[in-house]
N, C-alpha and C. Protein backbone atom coordinates (compact mmCIF):
# COMPACT_ATOMS: atom_id res chain seq x y z
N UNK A 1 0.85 -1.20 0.00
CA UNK A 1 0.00 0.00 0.00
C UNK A 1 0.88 1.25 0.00
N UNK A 2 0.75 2.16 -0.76
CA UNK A 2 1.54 3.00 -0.81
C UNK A 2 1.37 4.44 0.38
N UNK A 3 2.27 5.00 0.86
CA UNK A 3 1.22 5.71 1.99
C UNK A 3 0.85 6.61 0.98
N UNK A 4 -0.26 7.47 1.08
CA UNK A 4 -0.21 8.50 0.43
C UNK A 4 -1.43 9.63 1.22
N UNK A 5 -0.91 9.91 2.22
CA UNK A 5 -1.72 10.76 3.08
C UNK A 5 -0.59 11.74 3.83
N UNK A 6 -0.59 12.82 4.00
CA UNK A 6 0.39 13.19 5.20
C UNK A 6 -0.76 14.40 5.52
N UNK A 7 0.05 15.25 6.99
CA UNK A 7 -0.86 15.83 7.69
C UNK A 7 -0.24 17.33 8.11
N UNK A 8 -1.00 18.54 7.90
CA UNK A 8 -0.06 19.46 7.81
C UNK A 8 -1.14 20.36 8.36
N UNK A 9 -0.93 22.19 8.56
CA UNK A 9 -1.68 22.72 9.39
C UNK A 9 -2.34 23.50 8.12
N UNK A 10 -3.71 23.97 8.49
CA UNK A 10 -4.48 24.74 7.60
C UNK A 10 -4.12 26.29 7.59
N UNK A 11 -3.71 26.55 8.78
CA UNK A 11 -3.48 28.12 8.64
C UNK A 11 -2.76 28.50 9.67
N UNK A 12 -1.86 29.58 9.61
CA UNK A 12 -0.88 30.39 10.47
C UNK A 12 -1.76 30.28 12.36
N UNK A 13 -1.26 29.53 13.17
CA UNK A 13 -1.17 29.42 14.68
C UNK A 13 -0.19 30.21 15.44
N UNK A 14 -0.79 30.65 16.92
CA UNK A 14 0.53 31.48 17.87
C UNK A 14 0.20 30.46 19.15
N UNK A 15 1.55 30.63 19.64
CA UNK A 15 1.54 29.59 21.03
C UNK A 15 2.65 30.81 21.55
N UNK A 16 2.44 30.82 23.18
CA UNK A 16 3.20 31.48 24.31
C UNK A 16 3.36 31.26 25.42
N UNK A 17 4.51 30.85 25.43
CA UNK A 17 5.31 30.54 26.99
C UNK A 17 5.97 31.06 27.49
N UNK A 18 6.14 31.71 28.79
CA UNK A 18 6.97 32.60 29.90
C UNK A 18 7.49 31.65 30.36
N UNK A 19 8.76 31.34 30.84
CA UNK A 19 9.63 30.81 31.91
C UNK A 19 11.02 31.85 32.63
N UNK A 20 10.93 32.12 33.81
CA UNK A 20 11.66 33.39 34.32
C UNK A 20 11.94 34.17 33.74
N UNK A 21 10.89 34.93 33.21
CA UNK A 21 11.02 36.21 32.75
C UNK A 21 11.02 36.41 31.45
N UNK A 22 11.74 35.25 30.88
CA UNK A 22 11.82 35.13 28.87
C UNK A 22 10.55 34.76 28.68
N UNK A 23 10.74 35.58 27.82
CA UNK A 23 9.17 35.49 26.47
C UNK A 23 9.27 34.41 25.88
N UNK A 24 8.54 33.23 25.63
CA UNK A 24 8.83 32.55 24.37
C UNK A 24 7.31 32.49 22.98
N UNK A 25 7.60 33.39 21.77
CA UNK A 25 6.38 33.50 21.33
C UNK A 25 6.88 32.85 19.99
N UNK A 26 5.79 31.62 19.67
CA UNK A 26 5.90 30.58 18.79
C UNK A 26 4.82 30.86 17.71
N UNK A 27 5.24 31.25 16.70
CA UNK A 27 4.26 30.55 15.52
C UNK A 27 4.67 29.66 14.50
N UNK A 28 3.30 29.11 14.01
CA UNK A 28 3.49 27.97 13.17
C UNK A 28 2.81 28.65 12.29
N UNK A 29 3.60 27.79 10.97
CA UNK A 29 2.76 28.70 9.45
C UNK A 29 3.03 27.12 8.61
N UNK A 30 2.26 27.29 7.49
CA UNK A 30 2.08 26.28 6.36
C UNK A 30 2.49 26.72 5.23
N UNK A 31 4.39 26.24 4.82
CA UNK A 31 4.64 26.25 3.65
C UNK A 31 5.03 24.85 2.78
N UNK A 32 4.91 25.09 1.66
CA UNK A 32 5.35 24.49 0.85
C UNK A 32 6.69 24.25 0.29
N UNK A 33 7.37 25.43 0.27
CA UNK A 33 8.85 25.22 0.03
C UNK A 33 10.07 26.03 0.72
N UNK A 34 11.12 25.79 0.48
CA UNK A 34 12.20 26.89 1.64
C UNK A 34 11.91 27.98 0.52
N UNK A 35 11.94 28.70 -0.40
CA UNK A 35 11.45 29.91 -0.88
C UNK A 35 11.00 30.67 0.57
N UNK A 36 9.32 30.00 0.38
CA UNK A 36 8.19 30.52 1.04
C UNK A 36 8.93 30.47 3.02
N UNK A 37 9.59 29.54 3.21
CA UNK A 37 10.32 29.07 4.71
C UNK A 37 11.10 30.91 4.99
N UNK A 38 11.87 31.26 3.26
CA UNK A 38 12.84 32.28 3.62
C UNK A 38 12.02 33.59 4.26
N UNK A 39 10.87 33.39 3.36
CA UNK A 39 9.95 34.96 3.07
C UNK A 39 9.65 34.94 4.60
N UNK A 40 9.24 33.86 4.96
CA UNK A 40 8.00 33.77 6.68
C UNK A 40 9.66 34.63 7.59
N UNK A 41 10.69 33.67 7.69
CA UNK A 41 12.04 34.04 8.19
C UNK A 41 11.97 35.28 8.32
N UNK A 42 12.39 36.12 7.02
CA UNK A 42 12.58 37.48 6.63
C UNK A 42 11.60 38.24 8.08
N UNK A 43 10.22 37.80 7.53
CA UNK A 43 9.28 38.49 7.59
C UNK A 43 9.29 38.63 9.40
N UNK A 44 9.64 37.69 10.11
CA UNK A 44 9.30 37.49 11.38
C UNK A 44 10.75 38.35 12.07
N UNK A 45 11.59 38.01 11.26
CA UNK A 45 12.85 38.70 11.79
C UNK A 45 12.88 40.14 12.18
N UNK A 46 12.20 40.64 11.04
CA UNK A 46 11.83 42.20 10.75
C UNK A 46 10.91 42.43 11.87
N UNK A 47 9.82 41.72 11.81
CA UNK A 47 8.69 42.23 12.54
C UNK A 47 9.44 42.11 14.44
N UNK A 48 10.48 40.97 14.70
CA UNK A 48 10.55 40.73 16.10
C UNK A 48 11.91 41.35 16.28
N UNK A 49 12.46 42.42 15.61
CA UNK A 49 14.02 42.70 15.55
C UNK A 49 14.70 42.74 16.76
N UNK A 50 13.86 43.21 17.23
CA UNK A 50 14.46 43.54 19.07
C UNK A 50 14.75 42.03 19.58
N UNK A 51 14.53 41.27 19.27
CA UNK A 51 13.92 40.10 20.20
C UNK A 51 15.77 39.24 20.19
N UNK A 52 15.70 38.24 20.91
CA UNK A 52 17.31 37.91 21.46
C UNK A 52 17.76 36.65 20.31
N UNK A 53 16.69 36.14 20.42
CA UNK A 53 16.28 34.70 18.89
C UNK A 53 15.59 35.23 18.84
N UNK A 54 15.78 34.27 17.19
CA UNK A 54 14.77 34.07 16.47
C UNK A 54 14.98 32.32 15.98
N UNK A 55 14.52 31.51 16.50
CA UNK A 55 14.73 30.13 16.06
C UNK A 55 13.77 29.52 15.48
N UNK A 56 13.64 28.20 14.69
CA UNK A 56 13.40 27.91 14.25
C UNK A 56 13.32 26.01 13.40
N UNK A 57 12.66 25.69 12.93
CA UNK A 57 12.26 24.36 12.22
C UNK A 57 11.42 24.20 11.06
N UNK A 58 12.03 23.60 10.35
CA UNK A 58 10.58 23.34 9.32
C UNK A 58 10.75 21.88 8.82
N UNK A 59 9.89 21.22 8.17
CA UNK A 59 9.64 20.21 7.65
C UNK A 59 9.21 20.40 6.49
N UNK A 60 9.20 19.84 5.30
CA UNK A 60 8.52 19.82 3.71
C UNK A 60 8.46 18.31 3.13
N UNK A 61 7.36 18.29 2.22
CA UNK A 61 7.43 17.15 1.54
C UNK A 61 6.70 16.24 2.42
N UNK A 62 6.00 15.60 1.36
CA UNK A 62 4.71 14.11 1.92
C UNK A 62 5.66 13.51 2.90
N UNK A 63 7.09 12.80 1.71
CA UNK A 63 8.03 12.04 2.49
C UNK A 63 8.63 12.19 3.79
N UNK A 64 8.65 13.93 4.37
CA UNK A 64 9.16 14.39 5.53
C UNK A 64 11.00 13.96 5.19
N UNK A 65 11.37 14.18 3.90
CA UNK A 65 12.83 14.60 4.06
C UNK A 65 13.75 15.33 4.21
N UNK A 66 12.92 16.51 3.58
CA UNK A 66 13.25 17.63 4.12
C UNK A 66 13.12 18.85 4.90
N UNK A 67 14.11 19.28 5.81
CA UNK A 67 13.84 19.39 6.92
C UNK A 67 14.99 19.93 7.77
N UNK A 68 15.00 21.40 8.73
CA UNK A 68 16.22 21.57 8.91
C UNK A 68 15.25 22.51 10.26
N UNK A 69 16.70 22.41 11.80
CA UNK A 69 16.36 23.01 12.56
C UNK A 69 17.37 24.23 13.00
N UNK A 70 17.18 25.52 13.36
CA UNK A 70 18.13 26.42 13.37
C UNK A 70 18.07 26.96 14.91
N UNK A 71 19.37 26.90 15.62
CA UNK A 71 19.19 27.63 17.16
C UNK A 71 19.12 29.05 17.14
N UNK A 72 19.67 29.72 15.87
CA UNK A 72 20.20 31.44 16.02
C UNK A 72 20.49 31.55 17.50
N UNK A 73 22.03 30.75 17.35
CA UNK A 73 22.41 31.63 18.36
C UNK A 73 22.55 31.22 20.20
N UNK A 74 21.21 30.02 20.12
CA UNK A 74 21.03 29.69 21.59
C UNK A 74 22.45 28.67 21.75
N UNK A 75 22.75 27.98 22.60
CA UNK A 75 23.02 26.60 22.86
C UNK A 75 22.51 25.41 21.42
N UNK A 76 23.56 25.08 21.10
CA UNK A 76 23.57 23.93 20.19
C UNK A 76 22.40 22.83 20.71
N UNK A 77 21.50 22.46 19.71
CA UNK A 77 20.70 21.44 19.86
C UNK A 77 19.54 22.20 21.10
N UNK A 78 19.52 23.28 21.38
CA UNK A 78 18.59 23.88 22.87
C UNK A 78 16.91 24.32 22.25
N UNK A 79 17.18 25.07 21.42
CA UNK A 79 16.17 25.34 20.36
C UNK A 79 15.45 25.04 19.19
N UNK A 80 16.15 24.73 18.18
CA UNK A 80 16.06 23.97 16.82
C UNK A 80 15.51 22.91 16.77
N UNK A 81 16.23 21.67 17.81
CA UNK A 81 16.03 20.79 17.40
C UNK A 81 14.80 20.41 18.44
N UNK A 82 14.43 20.53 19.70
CA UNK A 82 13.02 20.59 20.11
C UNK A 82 12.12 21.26 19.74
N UNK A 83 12.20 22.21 18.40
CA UNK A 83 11.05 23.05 18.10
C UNK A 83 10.27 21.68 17.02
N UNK A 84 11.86 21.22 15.96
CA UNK A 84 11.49 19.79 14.94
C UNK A 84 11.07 18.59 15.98
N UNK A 85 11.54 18.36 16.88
CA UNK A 85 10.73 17.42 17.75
C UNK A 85 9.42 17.79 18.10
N UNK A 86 8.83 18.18 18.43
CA UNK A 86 6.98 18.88 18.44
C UNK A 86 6.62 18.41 16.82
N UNK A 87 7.26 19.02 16.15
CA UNK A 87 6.77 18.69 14.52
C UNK A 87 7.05 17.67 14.46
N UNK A 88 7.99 16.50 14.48
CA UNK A 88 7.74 14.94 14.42
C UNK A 88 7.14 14.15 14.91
N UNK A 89 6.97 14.80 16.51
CA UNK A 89 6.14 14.20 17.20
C UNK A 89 4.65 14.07 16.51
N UNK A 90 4.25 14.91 16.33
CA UNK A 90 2.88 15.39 15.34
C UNK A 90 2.57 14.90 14.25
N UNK A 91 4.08 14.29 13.69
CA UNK A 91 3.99 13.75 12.95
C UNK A 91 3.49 14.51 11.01
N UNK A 92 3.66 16.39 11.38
CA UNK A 92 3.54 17.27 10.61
C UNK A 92 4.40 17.24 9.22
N UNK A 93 4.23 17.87 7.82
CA UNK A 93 5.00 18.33 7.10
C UNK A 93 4.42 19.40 6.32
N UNK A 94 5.01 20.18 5.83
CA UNK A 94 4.79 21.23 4.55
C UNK A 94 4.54 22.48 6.05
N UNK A 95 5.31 22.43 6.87
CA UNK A 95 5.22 23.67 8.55
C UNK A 95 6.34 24.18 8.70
N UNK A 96 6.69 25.29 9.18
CA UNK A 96 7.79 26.16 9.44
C UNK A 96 7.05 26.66 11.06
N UNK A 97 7.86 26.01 12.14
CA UNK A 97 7.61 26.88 13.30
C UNK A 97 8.90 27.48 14.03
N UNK A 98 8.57 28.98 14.05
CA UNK A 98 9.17 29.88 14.58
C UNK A 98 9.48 29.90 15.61
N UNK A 99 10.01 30.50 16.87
CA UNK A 99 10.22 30.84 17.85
C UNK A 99 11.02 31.59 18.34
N UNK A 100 10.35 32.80 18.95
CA UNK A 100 10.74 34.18 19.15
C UNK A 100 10.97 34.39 20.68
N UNK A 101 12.42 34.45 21.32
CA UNK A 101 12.92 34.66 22.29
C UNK A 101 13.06 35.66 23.24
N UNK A 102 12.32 36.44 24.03
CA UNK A 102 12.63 37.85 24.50
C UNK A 102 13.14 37.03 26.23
N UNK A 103 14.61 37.62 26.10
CA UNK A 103 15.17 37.33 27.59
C UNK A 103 14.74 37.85 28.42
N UNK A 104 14.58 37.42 29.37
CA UNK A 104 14.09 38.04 30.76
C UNK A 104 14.94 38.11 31.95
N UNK A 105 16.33 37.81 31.37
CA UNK A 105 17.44 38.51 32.66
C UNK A 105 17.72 37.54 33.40
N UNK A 106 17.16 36.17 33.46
CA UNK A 106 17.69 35.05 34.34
C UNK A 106 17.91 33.70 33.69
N UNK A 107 19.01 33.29 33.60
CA UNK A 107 19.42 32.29 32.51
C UNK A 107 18.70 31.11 32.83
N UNK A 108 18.12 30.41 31.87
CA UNK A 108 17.39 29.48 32.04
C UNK A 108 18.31 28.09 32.12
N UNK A 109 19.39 27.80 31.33
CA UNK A 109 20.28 26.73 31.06
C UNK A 109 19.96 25.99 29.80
N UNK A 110 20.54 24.94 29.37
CA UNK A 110 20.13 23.72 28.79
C UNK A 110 19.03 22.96 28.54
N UNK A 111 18.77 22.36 29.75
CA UNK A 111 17.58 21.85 30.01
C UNK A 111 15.93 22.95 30.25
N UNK A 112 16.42 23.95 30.88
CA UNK A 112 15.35 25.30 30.63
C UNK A 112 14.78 25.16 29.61
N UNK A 113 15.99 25.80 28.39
CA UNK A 113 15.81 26.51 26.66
C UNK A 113 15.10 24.99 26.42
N UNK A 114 15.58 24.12 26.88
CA UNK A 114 15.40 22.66 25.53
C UNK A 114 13.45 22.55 26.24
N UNK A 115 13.19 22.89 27.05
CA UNK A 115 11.67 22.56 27.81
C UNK A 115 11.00 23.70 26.95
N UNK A 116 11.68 25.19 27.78
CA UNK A 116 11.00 26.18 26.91
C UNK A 116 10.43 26.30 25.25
N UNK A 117 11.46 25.68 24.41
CA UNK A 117 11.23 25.80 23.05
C UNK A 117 10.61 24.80 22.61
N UNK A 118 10.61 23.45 23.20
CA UNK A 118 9.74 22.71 23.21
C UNK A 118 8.53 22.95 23.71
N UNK A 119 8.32 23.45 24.87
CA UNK A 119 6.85 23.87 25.09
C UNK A 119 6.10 24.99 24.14
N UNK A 120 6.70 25.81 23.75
CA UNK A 120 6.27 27.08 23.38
C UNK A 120 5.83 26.74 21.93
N UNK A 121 6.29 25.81 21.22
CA UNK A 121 6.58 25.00 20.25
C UNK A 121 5.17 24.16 19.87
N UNK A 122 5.09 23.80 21.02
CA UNK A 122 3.78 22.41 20.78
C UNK A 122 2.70 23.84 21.14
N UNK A 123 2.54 24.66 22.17
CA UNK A 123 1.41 25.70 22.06
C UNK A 123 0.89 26.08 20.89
N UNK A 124 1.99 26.53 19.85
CA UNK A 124 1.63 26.84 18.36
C UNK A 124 0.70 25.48 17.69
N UNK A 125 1.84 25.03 17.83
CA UNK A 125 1.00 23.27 16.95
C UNK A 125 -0.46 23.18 17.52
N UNK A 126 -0.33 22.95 18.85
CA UNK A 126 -1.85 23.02 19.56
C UNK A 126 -2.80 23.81 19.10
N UNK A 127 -2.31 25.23 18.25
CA UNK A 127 -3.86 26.09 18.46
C UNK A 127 -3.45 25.74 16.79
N UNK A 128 -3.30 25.39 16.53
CA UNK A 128 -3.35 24.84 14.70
C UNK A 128 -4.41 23.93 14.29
N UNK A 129 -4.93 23.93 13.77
CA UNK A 129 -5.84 23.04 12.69
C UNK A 129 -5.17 22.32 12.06
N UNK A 130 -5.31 20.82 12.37
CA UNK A 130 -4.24 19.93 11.50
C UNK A 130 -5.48 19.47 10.49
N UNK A 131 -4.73 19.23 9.12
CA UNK A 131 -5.51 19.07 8.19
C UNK A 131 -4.97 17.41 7.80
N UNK A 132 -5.33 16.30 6.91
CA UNK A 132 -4.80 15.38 6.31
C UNK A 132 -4.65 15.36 4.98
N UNK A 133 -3.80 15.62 4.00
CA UNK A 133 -4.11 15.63 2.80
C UNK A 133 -3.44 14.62 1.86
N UNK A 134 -3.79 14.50 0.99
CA UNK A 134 -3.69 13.06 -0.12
C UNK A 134 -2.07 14.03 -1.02
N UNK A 135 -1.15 12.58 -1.30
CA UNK A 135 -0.34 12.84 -1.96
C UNK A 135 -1.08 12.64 -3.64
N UNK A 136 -0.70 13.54 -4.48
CA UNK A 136 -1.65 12.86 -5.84
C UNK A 136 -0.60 12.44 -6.90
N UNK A 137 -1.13 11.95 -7.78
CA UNK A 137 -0.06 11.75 -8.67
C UNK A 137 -0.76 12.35 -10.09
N UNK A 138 0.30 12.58 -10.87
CA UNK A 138 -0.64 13.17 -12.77
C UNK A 138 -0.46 12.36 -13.76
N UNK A 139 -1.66 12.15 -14.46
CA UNK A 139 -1.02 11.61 -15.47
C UNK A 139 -1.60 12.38 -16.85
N UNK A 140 -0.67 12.18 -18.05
CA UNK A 140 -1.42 12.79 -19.67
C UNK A 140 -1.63 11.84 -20.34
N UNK A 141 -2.37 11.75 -20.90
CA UNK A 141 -3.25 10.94 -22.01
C UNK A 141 -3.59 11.74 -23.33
N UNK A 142 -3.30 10.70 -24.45
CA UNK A 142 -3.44 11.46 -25.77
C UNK A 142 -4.44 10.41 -26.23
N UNK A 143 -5.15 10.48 -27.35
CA UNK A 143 -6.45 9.85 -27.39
C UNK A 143 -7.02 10.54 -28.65
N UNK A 144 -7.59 9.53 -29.64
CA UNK A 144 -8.03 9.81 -30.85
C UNK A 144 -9.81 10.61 -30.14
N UNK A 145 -10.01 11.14 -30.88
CA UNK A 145 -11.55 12.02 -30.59
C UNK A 145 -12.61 11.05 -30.78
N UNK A 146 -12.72 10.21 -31.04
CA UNK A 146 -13.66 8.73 -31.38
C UNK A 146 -13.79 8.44 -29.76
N UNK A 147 -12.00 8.49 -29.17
CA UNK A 147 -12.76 7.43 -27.98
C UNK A 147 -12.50 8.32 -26.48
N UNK A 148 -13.22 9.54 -26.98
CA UNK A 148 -13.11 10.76 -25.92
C UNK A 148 -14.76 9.94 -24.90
N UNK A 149 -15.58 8.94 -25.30
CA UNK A 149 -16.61 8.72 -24.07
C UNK A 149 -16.24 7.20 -23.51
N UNK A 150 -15.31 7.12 -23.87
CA UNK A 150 -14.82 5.77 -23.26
C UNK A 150 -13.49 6.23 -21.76
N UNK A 151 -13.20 7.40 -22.37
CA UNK A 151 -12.03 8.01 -21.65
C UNK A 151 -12.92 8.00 -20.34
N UNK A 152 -13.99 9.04 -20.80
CA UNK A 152 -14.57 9.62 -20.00
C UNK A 152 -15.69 9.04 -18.92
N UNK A 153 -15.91 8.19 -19.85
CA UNK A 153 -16.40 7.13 -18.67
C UNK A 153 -15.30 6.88 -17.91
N UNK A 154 -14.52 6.27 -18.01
CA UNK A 154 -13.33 5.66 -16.92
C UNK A 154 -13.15 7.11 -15.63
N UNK A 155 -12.75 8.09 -16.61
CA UNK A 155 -12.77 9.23 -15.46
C UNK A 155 -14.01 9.15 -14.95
N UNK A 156 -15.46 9.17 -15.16
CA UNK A 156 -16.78 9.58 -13.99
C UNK A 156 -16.68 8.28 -13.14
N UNK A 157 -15.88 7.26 -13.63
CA UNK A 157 -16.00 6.05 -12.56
C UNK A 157 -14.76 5.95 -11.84
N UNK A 158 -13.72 6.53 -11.72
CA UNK A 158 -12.65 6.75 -10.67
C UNK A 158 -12.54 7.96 -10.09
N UNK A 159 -13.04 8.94 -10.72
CA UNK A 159 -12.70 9.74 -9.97
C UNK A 159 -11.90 11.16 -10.10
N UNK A 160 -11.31 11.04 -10.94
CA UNK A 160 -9.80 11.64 -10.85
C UNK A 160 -9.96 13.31 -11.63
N UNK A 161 -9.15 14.30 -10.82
CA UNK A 161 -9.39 15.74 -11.33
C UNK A 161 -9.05 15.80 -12.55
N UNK A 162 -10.01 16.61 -13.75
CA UNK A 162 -9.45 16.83 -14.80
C UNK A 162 -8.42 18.27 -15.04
N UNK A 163 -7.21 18.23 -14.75
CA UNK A 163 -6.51 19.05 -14.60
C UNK A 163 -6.42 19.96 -15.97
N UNK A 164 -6.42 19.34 -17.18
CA UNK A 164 -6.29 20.66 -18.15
C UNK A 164 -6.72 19.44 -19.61
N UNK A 165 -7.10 20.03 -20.03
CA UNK A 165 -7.49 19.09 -21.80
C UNK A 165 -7.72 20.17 -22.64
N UNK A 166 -7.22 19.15 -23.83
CA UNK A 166 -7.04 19.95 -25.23
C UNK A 166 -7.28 18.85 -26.32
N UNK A 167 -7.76 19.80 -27.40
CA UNK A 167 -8.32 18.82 -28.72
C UNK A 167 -7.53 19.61 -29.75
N UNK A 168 -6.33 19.01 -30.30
CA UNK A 168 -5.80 19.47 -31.49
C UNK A 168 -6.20 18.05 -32.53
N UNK A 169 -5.33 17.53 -33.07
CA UNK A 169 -5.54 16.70 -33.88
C UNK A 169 -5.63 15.42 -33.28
N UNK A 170 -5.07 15.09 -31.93
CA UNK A 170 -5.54 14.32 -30.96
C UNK A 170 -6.04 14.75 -30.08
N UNK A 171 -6.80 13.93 -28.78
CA UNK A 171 -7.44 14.67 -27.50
C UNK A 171 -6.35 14.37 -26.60
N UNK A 172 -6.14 15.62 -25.57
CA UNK A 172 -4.94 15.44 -24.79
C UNK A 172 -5.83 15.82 -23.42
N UNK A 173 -5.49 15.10 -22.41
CA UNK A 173 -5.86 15.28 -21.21
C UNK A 173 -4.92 14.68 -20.16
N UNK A 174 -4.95 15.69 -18.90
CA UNK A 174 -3.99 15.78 -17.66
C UNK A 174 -5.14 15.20 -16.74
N UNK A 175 -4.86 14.11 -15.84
CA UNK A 175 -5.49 14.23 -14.74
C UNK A 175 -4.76 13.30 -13.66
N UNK A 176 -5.15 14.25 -12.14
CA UNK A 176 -5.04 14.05 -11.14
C UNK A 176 -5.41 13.08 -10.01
N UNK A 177 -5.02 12.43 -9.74
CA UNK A 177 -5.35 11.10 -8.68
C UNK A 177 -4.73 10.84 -7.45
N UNK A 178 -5.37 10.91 -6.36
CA UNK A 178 -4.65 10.01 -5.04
C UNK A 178 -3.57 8.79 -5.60
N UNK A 179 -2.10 9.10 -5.38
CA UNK A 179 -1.15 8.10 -5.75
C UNK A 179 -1.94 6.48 -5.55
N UNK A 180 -1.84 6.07 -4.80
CA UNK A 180 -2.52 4.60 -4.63
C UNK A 180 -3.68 4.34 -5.27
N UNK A 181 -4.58 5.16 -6.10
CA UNK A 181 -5.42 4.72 -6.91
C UNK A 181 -5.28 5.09 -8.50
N UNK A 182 -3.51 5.46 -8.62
CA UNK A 182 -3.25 5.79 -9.86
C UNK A 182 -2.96 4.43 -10.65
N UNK A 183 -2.34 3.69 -10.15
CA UNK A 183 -2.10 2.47 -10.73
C UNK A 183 -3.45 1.67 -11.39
N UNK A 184 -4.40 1.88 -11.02
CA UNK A 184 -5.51 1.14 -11.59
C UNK A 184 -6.14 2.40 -12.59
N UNK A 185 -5.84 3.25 -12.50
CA UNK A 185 -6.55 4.49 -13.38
C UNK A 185 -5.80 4.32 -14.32
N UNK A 186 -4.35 3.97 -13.87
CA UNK A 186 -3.66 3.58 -15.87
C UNK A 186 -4.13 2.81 -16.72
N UNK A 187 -4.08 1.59 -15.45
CA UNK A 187 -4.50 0.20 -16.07
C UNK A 187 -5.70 0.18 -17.11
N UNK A 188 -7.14 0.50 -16.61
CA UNK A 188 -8.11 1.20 -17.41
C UNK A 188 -7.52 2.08 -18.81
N UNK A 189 -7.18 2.95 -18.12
CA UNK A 189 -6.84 4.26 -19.20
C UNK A 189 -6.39 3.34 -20.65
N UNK A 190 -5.11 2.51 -20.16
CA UNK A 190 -4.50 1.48 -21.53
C UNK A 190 -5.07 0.91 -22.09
N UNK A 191 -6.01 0.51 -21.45
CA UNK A 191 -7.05 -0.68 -22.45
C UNK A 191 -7.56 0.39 -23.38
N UNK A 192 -8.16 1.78 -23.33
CA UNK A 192 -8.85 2.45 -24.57
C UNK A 192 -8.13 2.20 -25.88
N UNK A 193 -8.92 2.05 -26.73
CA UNK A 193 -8.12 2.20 -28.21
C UNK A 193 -7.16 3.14 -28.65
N UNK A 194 -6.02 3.18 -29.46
CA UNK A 194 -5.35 3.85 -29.89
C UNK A 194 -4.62 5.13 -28.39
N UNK A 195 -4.93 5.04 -27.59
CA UNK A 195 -4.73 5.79 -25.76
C UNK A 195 -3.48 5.67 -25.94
N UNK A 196 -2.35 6.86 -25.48
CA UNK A 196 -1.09 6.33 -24.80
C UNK A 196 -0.93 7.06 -24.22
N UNK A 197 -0.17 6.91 -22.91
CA UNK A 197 0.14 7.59 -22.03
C UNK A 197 1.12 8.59 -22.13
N UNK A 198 1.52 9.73 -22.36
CA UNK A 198 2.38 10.46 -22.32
C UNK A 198 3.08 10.80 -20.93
N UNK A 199 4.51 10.19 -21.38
CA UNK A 199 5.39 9.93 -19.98
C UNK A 199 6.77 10.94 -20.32
């Protein structure tokens, strides 16, 4: 069975934790790629300039391979990597969570920062809306105009988004499917007459 589900947040969350005196203010946002990871970065940096960190995690991709945690600055492994622990735990991808540091004058330590950023961390996740969404897969199909209701039957009986079609001298059509039910949408698709798959 192929997995093809992963689980990610619907929209921008804030989580906040005090521990002696430090601020810890966490948000979580939903991107898609480090592009979009840089812009949120930029954007939070600017907006929290004063602030002592600015740390950080994100995760991308169904697979969860990619994936990187940043301390700015705290103690190695204190920040970063318990902000990506909350997100694995969760079992999240396609998330960037932040975490914005305002000191409060009494050193917390090691074990402090590693609780703090972990807690402050899962607050965000917590007020998030986790969503589940389907990995899909595409496929194109070229197809004589004769056997455009044979196609089309197969599509009203699986299912699958019609992403874009065109009729030049053949019929060309894109469509979209939950990976694990693409394999049988080919299978069908091949049997039509004169059909090939454009790969």
């Amino acid at each position: 069975m192929i997995e093809d589900t992963y689980k990610t947040i619907a929209a921008p969350a804030e989580g906040l934790y005090t521990e002696k005196r430090s601020k810890f203010i966490a948000i979580a946002l939903p991107v898609r790629t480090v592009d979009e990871v840089k812009t949120w970065l930029d954007t939070y940096q600017k907006k929290y300039y004063d602030a002592r960190h600015v740390c950080y995690a994100y995760m991308l991709g169904p697979e969860r391979k990619d994936f990187r945690a940043n301390d700015n600055g705290e103690p190695s492994g204190t920040a970063g990597k318990p902000i990506l622990g909350q997100i694995n735990s969760n079992g999240l991808t396609d998330i960037l969570v932040i975490v914005v540091r305002y000191f409060g004058g009494i050193k917390l330590g090691t074990s402090g920062l590693i609780v703090a950023y972990r807690t402050a961390a899962a607050e965000a996740i917590g007020a998030a809306t986790v969503l589940e969404k389907t990995v899909d897969a595409e496929v194109t199909v070229l197809f004589e105009y004769p056997f455009m209701n044979d196609v089309m039957r197969i599509v009203k009986e699986e299912g699958p988004v019609i992403v874009s079609q065109g009729y030049d001298t053949d019929c060309s059509m894109t469509l979209r499917i939950r990976s694990s039910l693409m394999p049988r949408l080919r299978q069908r698709l091949e049997k039509v007459e004169t059909l090939r798959i454009d790969e």
